[in-house]
Protein backbone atom coordinates (compact mmCIF):
# COMPACT_ATOMS: atom_id res chain seq x y z
CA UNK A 1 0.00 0.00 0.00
CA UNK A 2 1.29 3.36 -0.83
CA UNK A 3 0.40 6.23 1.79
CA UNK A 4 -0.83 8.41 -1.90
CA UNK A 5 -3.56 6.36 -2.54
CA UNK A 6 -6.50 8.42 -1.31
CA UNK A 7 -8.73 5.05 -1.32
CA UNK A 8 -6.07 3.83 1.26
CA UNK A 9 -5.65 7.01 3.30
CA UNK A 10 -9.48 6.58 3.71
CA UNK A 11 -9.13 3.24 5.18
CA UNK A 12 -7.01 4.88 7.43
CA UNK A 13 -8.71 7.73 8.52
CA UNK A 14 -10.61 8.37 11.90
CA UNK A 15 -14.14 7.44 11.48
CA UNK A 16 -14.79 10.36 13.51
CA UNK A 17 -12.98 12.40 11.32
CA UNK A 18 -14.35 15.82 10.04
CA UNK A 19 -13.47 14.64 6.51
CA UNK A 20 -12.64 11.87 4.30
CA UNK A 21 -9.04 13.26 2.85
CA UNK A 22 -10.54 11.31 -0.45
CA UNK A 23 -12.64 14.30 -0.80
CA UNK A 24 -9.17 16.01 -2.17
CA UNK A 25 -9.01 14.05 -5.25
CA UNK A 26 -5.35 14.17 -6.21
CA UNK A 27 -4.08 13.85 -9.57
CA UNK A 28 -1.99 10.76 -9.42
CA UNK A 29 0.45 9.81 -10.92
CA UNK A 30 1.28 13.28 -11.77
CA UNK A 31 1.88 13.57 -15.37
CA UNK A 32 5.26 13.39 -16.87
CA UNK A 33 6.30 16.35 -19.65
CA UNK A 34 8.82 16.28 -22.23
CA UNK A 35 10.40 19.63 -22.89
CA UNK A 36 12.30 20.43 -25.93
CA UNK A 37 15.11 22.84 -24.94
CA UNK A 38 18.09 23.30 -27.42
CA UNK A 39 20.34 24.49 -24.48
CA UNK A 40 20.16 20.57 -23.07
CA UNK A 41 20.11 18.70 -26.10
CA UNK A 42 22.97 20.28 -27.56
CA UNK A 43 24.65 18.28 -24.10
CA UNK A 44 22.93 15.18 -25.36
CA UNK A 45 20.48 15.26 -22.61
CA UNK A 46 16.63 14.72 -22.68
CA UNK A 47 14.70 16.84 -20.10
CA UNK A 48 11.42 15.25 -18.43
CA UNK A 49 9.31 17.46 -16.20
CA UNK A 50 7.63 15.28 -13.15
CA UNK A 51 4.85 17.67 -13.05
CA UNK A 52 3.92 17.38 -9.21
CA UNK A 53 2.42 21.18 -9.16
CA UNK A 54 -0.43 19.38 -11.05
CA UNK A 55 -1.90 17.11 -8.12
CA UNK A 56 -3.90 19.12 -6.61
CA UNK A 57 -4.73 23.08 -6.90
CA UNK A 58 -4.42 23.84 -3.30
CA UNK A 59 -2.00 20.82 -1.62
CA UNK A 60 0.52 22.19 -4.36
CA UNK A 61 3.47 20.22 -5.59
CA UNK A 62 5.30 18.02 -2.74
CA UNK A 63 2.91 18.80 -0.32
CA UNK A 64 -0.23 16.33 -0.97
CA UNK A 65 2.37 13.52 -0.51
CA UNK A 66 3.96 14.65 2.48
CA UNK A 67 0.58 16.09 3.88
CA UNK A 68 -1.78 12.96 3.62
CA UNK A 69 -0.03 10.20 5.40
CA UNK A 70 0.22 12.84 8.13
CA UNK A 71 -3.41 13.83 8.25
CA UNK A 72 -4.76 10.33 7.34
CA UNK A 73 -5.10 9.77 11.01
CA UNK A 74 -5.88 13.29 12.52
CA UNK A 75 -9.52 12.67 13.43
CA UNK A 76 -10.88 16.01 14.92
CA UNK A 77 -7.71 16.92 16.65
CA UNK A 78 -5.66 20.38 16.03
CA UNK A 79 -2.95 19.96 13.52
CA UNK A 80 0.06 21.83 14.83
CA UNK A 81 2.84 22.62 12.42
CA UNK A 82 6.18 24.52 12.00
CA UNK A 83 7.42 27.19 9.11
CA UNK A 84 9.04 30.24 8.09
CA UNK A 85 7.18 33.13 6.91
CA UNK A 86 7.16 31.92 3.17
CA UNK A 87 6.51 28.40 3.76
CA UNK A 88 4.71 26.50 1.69
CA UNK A 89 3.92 24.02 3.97
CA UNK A 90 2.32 26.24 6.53
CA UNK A 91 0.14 27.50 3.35
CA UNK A 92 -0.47 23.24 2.40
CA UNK A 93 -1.80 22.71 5.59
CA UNK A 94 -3.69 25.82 5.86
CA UNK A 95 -5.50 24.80 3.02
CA UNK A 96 -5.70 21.32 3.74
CA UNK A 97 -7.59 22.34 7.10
CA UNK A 98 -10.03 24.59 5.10
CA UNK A 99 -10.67 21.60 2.90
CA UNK A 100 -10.94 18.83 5.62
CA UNK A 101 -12.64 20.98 8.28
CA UNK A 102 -9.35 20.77 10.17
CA UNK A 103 -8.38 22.92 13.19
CA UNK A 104 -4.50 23.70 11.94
CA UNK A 105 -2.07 26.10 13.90
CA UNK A 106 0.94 27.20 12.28
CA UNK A 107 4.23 28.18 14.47
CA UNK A 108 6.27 31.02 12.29
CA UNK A 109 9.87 31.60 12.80
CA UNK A 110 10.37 35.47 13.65
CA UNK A 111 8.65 37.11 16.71
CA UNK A 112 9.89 40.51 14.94
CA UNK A 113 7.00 39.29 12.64
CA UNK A 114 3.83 39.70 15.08
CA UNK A 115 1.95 42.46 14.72
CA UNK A 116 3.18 43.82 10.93
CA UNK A 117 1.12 43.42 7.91
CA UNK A 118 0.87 39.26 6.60
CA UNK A 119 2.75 38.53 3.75
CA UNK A 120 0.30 37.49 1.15
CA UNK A 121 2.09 33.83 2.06
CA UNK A 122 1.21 34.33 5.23
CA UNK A 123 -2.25 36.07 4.32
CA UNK A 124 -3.33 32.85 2.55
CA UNK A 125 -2.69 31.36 5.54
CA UNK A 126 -5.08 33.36 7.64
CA UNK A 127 -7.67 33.19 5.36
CA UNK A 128 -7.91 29.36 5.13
CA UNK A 129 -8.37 29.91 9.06
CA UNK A 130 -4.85 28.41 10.17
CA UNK A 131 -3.81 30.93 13.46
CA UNK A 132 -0.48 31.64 13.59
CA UNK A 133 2.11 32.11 16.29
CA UNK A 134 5.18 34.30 15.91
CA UNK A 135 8.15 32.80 18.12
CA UNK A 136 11.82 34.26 18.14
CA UNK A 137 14.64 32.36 16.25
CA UNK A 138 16.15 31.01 18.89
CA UNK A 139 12.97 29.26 20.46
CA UNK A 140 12.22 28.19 16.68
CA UNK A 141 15.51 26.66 16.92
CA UNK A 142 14.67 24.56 20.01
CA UNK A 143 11.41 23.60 18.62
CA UNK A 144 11.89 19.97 18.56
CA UNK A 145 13.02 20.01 22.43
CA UNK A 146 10.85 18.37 24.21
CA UNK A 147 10.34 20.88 26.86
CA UNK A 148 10.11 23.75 23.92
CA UNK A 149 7.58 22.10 22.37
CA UNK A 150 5.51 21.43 25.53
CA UNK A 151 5.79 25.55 26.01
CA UNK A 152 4.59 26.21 22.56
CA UNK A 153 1.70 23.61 22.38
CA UNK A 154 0.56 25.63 25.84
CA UNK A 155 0.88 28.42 24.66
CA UNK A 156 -0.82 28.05 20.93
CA UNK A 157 -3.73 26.37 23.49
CA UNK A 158 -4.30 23.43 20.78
CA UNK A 159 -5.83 21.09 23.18
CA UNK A 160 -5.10 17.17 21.85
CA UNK A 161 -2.54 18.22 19.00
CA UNK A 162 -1.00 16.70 15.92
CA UNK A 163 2.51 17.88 15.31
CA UNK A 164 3.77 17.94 11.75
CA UNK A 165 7.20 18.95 11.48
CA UNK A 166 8.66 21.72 9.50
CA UNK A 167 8.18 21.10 5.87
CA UNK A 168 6.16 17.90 6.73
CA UNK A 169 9.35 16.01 6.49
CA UNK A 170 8.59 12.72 9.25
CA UNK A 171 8.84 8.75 8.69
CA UNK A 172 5.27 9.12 7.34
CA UNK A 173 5.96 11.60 4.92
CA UNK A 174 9.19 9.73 3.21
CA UNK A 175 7.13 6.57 3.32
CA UNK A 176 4.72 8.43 1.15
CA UNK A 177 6.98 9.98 -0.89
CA UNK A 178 8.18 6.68 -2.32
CA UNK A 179 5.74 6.58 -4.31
CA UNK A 180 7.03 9.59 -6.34
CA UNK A 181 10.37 7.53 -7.09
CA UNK A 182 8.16 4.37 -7.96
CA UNK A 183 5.68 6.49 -10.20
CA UNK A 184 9.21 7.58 -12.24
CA UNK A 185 10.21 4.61 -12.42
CA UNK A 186 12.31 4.04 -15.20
CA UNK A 187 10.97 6.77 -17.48
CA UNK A 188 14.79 8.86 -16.33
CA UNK A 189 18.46 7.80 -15.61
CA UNK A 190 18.28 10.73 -13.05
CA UNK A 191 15.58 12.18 -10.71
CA UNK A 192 16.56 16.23 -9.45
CA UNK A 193 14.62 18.40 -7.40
CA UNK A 194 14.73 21.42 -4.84
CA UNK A 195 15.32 20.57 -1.14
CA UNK A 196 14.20 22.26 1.83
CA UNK A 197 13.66 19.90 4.72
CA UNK A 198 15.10 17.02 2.32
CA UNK A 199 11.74 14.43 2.87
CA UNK A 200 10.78 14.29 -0.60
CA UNK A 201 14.43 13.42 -1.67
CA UNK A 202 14.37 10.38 1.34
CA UNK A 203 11.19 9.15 -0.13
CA UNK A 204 12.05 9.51 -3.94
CA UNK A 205 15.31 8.50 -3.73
CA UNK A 206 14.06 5.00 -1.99
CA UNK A 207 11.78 4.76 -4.60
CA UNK A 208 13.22 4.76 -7.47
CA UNK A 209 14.30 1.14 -9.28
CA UNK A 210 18.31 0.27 -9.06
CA UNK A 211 20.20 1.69 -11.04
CA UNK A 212 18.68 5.07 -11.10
CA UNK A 213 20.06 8.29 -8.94
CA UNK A 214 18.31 10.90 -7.40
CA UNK A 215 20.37 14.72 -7.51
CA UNK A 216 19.32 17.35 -4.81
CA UNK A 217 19.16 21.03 -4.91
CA UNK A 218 19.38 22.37 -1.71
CA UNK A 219 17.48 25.94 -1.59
CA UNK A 220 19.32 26.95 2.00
CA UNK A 221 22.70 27.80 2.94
CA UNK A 222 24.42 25.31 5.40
CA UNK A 223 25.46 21.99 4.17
CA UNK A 224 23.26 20.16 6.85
CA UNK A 225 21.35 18.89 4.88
CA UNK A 226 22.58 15.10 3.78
CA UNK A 227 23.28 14.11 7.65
CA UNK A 228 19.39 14.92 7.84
CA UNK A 229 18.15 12.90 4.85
CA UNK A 230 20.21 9.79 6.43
CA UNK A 231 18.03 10.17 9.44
CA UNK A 232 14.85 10.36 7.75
CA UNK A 233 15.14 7.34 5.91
CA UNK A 234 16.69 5.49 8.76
CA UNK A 235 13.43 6.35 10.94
CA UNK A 236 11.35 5.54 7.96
CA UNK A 237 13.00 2.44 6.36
CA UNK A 238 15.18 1.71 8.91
CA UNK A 239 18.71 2.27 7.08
CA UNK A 240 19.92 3.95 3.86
CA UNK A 241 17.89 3.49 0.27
CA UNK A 242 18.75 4.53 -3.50
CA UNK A 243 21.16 6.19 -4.69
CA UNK A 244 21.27 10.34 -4.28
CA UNK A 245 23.67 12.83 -3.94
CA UNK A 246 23.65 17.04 -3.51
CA UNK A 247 25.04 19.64 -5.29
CA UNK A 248 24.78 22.61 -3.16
CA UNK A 249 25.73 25.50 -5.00
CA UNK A 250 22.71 27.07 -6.18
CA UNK A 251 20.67 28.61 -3.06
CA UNK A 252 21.42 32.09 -4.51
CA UNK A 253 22.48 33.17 -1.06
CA UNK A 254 19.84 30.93 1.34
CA UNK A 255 16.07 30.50 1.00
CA UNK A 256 13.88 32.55 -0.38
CA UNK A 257 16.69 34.67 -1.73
CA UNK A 258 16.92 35.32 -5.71
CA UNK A 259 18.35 37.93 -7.41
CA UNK A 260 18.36 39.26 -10.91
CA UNK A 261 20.53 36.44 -12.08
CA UNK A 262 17.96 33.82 -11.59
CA UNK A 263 14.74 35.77 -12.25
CA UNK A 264 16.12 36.68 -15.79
CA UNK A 265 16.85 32.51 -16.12
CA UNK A 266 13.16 32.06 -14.68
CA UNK A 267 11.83 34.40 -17.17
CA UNK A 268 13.16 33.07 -20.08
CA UNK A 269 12.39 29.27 -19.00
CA UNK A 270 9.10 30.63 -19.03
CA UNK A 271 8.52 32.52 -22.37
CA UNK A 272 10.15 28.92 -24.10
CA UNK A 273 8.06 26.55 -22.40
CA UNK A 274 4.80 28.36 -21.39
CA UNK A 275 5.35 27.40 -17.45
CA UNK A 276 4.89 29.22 -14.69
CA UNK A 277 8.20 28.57 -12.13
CA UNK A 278 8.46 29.14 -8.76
CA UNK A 279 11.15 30.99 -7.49
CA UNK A 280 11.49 29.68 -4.14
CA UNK A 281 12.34 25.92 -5.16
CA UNK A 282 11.74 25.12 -8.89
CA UNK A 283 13.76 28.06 -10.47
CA UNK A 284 17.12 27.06 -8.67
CA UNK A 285 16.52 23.61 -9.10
CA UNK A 286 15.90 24.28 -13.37
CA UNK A 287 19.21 27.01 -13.43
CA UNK A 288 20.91 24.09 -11.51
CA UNK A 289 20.23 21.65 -13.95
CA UNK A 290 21.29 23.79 -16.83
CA UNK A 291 24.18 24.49 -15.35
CA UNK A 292 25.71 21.14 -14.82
CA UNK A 293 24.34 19.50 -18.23
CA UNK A 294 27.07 22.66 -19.14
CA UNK A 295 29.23 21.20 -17.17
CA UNK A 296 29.14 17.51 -18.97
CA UNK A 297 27.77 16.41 -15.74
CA UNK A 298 25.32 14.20 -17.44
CA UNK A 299 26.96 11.35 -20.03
CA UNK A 300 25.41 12.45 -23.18
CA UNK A 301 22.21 10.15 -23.95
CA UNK A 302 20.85 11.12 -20.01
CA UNK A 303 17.15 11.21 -19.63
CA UNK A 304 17.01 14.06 -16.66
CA UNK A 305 13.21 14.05 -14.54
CA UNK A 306 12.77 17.77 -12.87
CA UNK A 307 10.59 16.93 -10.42
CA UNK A 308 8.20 20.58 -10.55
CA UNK A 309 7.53 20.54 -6.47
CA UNK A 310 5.18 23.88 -6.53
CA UNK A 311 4.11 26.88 -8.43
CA UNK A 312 4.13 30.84 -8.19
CA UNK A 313 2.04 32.14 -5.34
CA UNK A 314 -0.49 34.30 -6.81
């Protein structure tokens, strides 16, 4: 059983659930796109688009597979979760709350936040009813500290709480973002996408069949990111699976942060293929890719999946 099944998440859902998370009816598999772009073939490589911003129009990208295991089992309890102000998980399970009749709560990193105008991010959030708590960077740090956490579930006054992490990224969401890798299959010789928390890669990467490699992007600064990915798939599989490896050199200074440089590449990706990218995730991951094809990183005769993880926020 895969956890993206929505006939199997009902099975596991609370029968005294607000909601039957079938309701959502996600596209899957999410359709696979050939694009023609000179700029890659002329490097002998075939680019594949893993269109996961199609699944569903509000649990964008990622998120539906990370989400549902996670919520499969909420019943009418308060979903607690963790972002920055420009997450797009906190804006996921926002909307996943509106749609499910779900009591969600999300914890924002920066108390210097509280009390300005929302970002529209943040307004979105709001608006499909999630209340948000602004907490200082340090506690935010310390949010998976046992006694930290106790302090913020008091004081966010969520009764009998669910706790997602940040980004969604738990042994339930790899587990369900396996299915990802096994919907590829062997359509590419490599699997790339953006990472954030570094979930989807865990789940993808133990998807895919042998002989196939996943490639992350990492969208933040730090170089934290593989020791992370390790853990989740030890907690989720119980030791290492598939091949993957990072190339860190595209954040653009650290998440969220773009610059002309890759708006101008985002652009013109767009005009060519008639997409809409996301700058966040998707446009670092693309400019990544078309930098190391450049490179002769790919053997010429690759077939390279893009896994599209989101979309522009209105």
């Amino acid at each position: 059983m895969t956890a993206t099944d929505p006939r199997d998440l009902a099975d596991l859902a609370d029968p005294a659930g607000p909601a039957d998370l079938a309701d959502l009816r996600p596209r899957l598999p999410s359709p696979l796109q050939e694009v023609v772009d000179g700029r890659f073939e002329r490097h002998g490589v075939r680019l594949l688009l893993k269109r996961d911003d199609l699944i569903h129009p509000a649990l964008v990208g990622n998120k539906w597979r990370k989400l549902a295991p996670n919520l499969a089992t909420v019943g009418a309890r308060t979903v607690v979760t963790f972002g920055g102000a420009y997450s797009n998980h906190l804006r996921a399970t926002a909307a996943a709350g509106r749609l499910l009749g779900l009591s969600t709560v999300g914890v924002v990193r920066g108390q210097e936040l509280a009390g300005l105008p929302l970002n529209p991010s943040l307004a979105r959030c709001a608006a499909d009813g999630m209340r948000l708590h602004f907490v200082d960077r340090s506690t935010y740090r310390r949010k998976a500290e046992p006694e930290t956490l106790a302090a913020l579930l008091r004081a966010v006054d969520a009764g009998e709480a669910v706790v997602v992490p940040e980004g969604g990224s738990n042994a339930e969401a790899v587990r369900g973002c396996r299915a990802l890798g096994e919907e590829l299959g062997e359509h590419a010789d490599v699997a790339a996408l953006a990472c954030g928390t570094g979930g989807t890669l865990a789940g993808l990467a133990a998807g895919l069949p042998r002989g196939r490699r996943t490639l992350g992007i990492p969208v933040l600064k730090g170089g934290f990111l593989s020791a992370d990915i390790r853990r989740l798939q030890e907690r989720a599989f119980g030791g290492p699976r598939g091949t993957w490896s990072l190339d860190d050199r595209f954040h653009f200074g650290g998440y969220a942060r773009t610059g002309p440089r890759l708006d101008a590449f985002a652009e013109d990706f767009e005009r060519r293929h008639g997409l809409p990218v996301e700058r966040v995730y998707v446009a670092k991951m693309l400019y990544a890719l078309l930098a190391l094809a450049q490179e002769g990183a790919f053997p010429r005769g690759t077939t390279l999946a893009a896994v599209v993880t989101g979309r522009p926020f209105p």
